[in-house]
N, C-alpha and C. Protein backbone atom coordinates (compact mmCIF):
# COMPACT_ATOMS: atom_id res chain seq x y z
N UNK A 1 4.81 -11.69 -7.95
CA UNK A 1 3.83 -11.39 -6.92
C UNK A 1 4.28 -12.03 -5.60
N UNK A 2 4.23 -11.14 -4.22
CA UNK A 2 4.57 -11.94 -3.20
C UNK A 2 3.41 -12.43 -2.69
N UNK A 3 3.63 -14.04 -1.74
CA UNK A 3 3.07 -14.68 -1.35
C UNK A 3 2.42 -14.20 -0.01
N UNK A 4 1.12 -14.21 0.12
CA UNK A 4 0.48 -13.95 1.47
C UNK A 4 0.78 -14.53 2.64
N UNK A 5 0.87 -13.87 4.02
CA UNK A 5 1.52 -14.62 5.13
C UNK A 5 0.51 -15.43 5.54
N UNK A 6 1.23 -17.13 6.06
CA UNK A 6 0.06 -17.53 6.33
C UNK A 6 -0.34 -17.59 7.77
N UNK A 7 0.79 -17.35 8.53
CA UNK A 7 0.15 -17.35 9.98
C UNK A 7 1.36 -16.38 10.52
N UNK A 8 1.37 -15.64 11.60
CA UNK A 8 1.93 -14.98 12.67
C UNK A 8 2.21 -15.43 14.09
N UNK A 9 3.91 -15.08 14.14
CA UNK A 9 3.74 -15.52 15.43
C UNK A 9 4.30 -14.67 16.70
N UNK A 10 3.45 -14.78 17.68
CA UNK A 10 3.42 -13.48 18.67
C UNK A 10 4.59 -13.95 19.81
N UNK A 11 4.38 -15.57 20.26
CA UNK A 11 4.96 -15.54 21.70
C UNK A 11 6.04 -16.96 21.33
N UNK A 12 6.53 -17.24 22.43
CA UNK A 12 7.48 -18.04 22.42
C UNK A 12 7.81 -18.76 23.79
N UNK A 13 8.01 -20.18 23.50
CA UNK A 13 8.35 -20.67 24.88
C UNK A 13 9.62 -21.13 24.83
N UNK A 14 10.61 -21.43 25.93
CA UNK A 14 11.87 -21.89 25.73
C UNK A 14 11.78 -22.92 26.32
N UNK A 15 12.74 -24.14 26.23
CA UNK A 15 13.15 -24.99 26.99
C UNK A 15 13.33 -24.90 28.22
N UNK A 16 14.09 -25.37 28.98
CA UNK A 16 14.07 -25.06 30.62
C UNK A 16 15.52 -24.80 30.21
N UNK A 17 16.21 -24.96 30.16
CA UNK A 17 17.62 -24.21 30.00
C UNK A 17 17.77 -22.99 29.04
N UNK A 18 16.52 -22.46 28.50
CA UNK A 18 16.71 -21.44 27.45
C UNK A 18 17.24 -21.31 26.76
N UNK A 19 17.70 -21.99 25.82
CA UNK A 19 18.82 -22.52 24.54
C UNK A 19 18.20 -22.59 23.43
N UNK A 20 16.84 -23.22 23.50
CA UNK A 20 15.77 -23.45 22.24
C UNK A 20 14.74 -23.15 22.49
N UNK A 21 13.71 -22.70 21.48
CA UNK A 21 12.50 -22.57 21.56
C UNK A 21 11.95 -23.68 21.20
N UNK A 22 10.35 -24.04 22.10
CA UNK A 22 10.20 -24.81 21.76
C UNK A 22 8.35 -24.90 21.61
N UNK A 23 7.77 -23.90 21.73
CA UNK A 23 6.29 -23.80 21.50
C UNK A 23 6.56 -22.53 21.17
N UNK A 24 5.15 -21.90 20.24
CA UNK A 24 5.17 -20.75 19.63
C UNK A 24 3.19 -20.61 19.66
N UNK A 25 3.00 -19.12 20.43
CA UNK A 25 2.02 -18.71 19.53
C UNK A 25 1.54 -18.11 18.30
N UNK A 26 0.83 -19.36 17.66
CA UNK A 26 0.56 -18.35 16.34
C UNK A 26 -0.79 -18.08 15.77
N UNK A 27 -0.94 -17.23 15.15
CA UNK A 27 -2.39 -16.49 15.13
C UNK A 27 -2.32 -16.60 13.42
N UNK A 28 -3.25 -17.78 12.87
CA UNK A 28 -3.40 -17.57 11.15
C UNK A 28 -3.81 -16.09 10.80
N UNK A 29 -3.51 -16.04 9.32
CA UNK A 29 -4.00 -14.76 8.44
C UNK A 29 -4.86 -14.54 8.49
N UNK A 30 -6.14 -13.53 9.00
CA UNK A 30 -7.67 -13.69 7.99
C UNK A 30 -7.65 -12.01 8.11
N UNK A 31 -7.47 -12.43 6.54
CA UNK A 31 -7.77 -10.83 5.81
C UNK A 31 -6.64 -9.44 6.18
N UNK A 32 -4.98 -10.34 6.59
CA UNK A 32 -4.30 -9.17 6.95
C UNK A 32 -4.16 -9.02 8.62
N UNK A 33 -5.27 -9.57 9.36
CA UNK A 33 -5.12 -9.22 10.56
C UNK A 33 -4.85 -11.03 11.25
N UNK A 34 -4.67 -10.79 12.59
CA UNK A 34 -4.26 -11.66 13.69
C UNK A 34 -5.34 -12.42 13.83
N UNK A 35 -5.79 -14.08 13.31
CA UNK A 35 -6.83 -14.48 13.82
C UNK A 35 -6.21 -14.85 14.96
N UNK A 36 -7.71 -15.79 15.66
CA UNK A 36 -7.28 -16.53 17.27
C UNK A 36 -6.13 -17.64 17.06
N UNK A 37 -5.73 -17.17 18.25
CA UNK A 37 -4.62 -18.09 18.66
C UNK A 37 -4.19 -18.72 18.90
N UNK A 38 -3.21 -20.25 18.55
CA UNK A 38 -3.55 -21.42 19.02
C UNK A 38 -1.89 -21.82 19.16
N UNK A 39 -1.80 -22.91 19.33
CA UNK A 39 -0.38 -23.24 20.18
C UNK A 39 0.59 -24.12 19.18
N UNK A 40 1.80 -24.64 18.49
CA UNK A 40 2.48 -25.40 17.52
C UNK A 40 3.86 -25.29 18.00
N UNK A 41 4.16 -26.40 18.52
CA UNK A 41 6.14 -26.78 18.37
C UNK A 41 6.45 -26.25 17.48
N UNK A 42 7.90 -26.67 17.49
CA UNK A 42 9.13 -26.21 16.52
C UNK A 42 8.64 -26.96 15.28
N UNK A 43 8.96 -28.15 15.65
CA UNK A 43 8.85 -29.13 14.34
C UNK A 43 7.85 -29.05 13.61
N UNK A 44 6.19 -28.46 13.97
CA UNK A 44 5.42 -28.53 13.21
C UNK A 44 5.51 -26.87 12.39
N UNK A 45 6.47 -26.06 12.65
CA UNK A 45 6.41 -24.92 11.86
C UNK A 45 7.44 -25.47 11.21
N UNK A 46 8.38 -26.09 11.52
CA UNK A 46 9.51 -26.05 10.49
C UNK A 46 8.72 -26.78 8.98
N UNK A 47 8.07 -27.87 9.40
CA UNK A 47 7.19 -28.94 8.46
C UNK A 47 6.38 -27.90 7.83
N UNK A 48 5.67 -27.07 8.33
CA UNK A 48 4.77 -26.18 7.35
C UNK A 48 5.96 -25.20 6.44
N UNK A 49 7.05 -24.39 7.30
CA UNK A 49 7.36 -23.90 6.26
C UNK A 49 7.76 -24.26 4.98
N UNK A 50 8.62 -25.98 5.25
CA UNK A 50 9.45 -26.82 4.40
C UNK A 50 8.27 -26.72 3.46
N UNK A 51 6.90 -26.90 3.90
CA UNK A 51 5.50 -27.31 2.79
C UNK A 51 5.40 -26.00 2.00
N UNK A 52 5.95 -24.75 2.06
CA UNK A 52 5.71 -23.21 1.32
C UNK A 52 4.39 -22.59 2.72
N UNK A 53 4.41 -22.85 3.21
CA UNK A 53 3.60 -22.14 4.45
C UNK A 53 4.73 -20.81 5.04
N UNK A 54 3.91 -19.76 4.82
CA UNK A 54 5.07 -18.33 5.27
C UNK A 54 4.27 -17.77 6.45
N UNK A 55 5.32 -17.98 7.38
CA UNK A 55 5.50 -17.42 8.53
C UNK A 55 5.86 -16.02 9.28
N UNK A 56 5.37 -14.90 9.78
CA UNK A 56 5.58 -13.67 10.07
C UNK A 56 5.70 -13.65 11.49
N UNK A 57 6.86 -12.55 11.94
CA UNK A 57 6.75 -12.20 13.45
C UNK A 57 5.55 -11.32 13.44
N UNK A 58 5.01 -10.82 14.61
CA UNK A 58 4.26 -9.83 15.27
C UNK A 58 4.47 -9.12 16.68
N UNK A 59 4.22 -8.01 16.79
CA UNK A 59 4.72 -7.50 18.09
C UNK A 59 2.99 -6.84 18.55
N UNK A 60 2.93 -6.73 19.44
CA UNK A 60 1.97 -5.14 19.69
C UNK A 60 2.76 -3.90 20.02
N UNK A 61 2.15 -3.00 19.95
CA UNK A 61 3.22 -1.54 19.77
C UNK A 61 2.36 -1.26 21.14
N UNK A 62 3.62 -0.94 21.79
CA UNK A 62 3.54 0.14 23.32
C UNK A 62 2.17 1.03 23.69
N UNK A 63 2.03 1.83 22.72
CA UNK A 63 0.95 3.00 22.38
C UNK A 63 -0.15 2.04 22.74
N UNK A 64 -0.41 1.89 21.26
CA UNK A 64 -2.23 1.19 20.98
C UNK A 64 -2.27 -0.01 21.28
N UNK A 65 -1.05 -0.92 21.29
CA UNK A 65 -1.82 -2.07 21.89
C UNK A 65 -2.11 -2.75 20.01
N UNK A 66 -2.04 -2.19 19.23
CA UNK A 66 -2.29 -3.04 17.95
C UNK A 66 -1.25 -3.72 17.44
N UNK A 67 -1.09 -4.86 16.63
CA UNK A 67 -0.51 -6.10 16.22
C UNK A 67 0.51 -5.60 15.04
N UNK A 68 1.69 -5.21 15.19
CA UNK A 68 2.74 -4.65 14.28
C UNK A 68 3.31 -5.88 13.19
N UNK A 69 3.34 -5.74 12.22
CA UNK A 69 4.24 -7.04 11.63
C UNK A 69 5.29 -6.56 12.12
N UNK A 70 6.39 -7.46 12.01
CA UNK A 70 7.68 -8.33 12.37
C UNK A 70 8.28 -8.58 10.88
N UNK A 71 9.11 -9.65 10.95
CA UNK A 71 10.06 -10.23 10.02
C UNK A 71 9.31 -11.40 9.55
N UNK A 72 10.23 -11.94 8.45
CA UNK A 72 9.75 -13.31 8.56
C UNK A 72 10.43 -14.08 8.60
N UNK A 73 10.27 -15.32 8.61
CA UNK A 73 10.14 -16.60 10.18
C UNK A 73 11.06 -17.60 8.88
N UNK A 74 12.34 -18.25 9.06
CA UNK A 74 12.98 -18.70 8.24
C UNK A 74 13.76 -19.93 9.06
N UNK A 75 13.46 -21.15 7.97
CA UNK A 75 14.31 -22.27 8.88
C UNK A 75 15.78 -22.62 8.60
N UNK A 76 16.44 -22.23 9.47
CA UNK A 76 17.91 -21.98 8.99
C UNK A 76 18.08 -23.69 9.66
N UNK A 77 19.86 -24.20 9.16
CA UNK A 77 20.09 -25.41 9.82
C UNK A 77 21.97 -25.24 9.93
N UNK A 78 22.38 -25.21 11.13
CA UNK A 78 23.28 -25.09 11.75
C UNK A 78 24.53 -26.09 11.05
N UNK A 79 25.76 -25.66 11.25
CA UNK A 79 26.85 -26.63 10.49
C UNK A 79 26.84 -28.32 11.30
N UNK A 80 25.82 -28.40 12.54
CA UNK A 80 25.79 -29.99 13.12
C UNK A 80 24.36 -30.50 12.52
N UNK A 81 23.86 -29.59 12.10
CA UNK A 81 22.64 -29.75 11.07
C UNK A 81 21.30 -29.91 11.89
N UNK A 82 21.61 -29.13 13.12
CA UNK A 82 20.61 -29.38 13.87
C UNK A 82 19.86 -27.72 13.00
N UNK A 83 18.09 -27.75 12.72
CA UNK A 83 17.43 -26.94 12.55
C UNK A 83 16.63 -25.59 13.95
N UNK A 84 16.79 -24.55 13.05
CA UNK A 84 15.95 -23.83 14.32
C UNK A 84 15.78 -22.42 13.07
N UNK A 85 15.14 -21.83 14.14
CA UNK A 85 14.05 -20.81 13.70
C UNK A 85 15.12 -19.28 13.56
N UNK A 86 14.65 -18.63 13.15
CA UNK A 86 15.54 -16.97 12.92
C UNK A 86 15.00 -16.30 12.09
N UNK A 87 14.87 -14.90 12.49
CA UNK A 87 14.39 -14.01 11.30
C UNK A 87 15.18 -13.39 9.98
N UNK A 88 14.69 -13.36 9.00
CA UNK A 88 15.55 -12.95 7.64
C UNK A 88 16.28 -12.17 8.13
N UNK A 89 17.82 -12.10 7.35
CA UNK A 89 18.90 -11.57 7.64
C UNK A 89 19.75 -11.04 8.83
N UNK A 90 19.09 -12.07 10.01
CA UNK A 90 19.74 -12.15 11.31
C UNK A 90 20.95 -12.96 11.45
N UNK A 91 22.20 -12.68 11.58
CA UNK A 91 23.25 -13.38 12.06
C UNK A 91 23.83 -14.54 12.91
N UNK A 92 22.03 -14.85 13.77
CA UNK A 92 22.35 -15.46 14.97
C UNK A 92 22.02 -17.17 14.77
N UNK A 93 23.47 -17.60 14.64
CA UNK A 93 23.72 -19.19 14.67
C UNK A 93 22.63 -19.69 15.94
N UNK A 94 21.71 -19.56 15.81
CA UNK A 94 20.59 -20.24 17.16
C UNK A 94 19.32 -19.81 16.69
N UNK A 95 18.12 -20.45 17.78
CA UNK A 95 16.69 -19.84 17.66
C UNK A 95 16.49 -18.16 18.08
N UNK A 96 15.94 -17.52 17.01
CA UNK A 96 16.01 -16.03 17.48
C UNK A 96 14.87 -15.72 16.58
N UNK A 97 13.91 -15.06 16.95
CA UNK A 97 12.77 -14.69 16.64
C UNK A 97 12.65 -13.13 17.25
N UNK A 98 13.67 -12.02 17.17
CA UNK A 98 13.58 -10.92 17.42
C UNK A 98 13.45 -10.69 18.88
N UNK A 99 12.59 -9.90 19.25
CA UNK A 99 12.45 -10.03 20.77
C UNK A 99 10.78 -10.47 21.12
N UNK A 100 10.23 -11.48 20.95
CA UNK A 100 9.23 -11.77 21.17
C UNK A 100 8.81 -11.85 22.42
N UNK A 101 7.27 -12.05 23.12
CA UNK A 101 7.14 -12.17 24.14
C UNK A 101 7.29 -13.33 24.80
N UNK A 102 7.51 -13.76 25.63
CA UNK A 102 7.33 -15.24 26.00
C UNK A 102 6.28 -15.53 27.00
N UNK A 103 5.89 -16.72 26.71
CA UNK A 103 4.72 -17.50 27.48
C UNK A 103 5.25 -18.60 28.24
């Protein structure tokens, strides 16, 4: 049986040199859809996922304006062992969360 997502995340902030992300909006599960939205660093998603907490992208679609799933949200850790964020089966040695929006 797969595990229910437990939160979504819509937006993204970068560092000032744009190299890392480093705040994320994310909107918990309730019932399948996008609850309200609240604000979490890097480190505290990496800590939830490490805990079995599953993480989903989200987009809104062009058209309607409604909340599309995405990928999901995986903590990869680099050969200097520094950690960062990427979606399943993305290639990219860095933080990459698809094309999210940024805040």
């Amino acid at each position: 049986m797969q595990k229910q997502v437990d939160f979504y995340i819509s937006q993204v902030r970068y560092n000032d040199n744009h190299t890392k992300m480093v705040r994320f909006y994310v909107h918990p599960n309730n019932n399948n859809k996008a609850g309200k939205g609240f604000f979490e660093t890097l480190e505290q998603i990496i800590e939830k996922i490490d805990d079995d907490f599953l993480y989903y992208t989200i987009n809104k679609t062009p058209n309607n304006r409604k909340w599309q799933l995405g990928s999901k949200v995986m903590v990869y850790q680099n050969m200097r062992g520094v950690e960062y964020l990427k979606t399943e089966g993305n290639k990219t040695d860095k933080d990459n969360l698809e094309n999210l929006q940024e805040f």
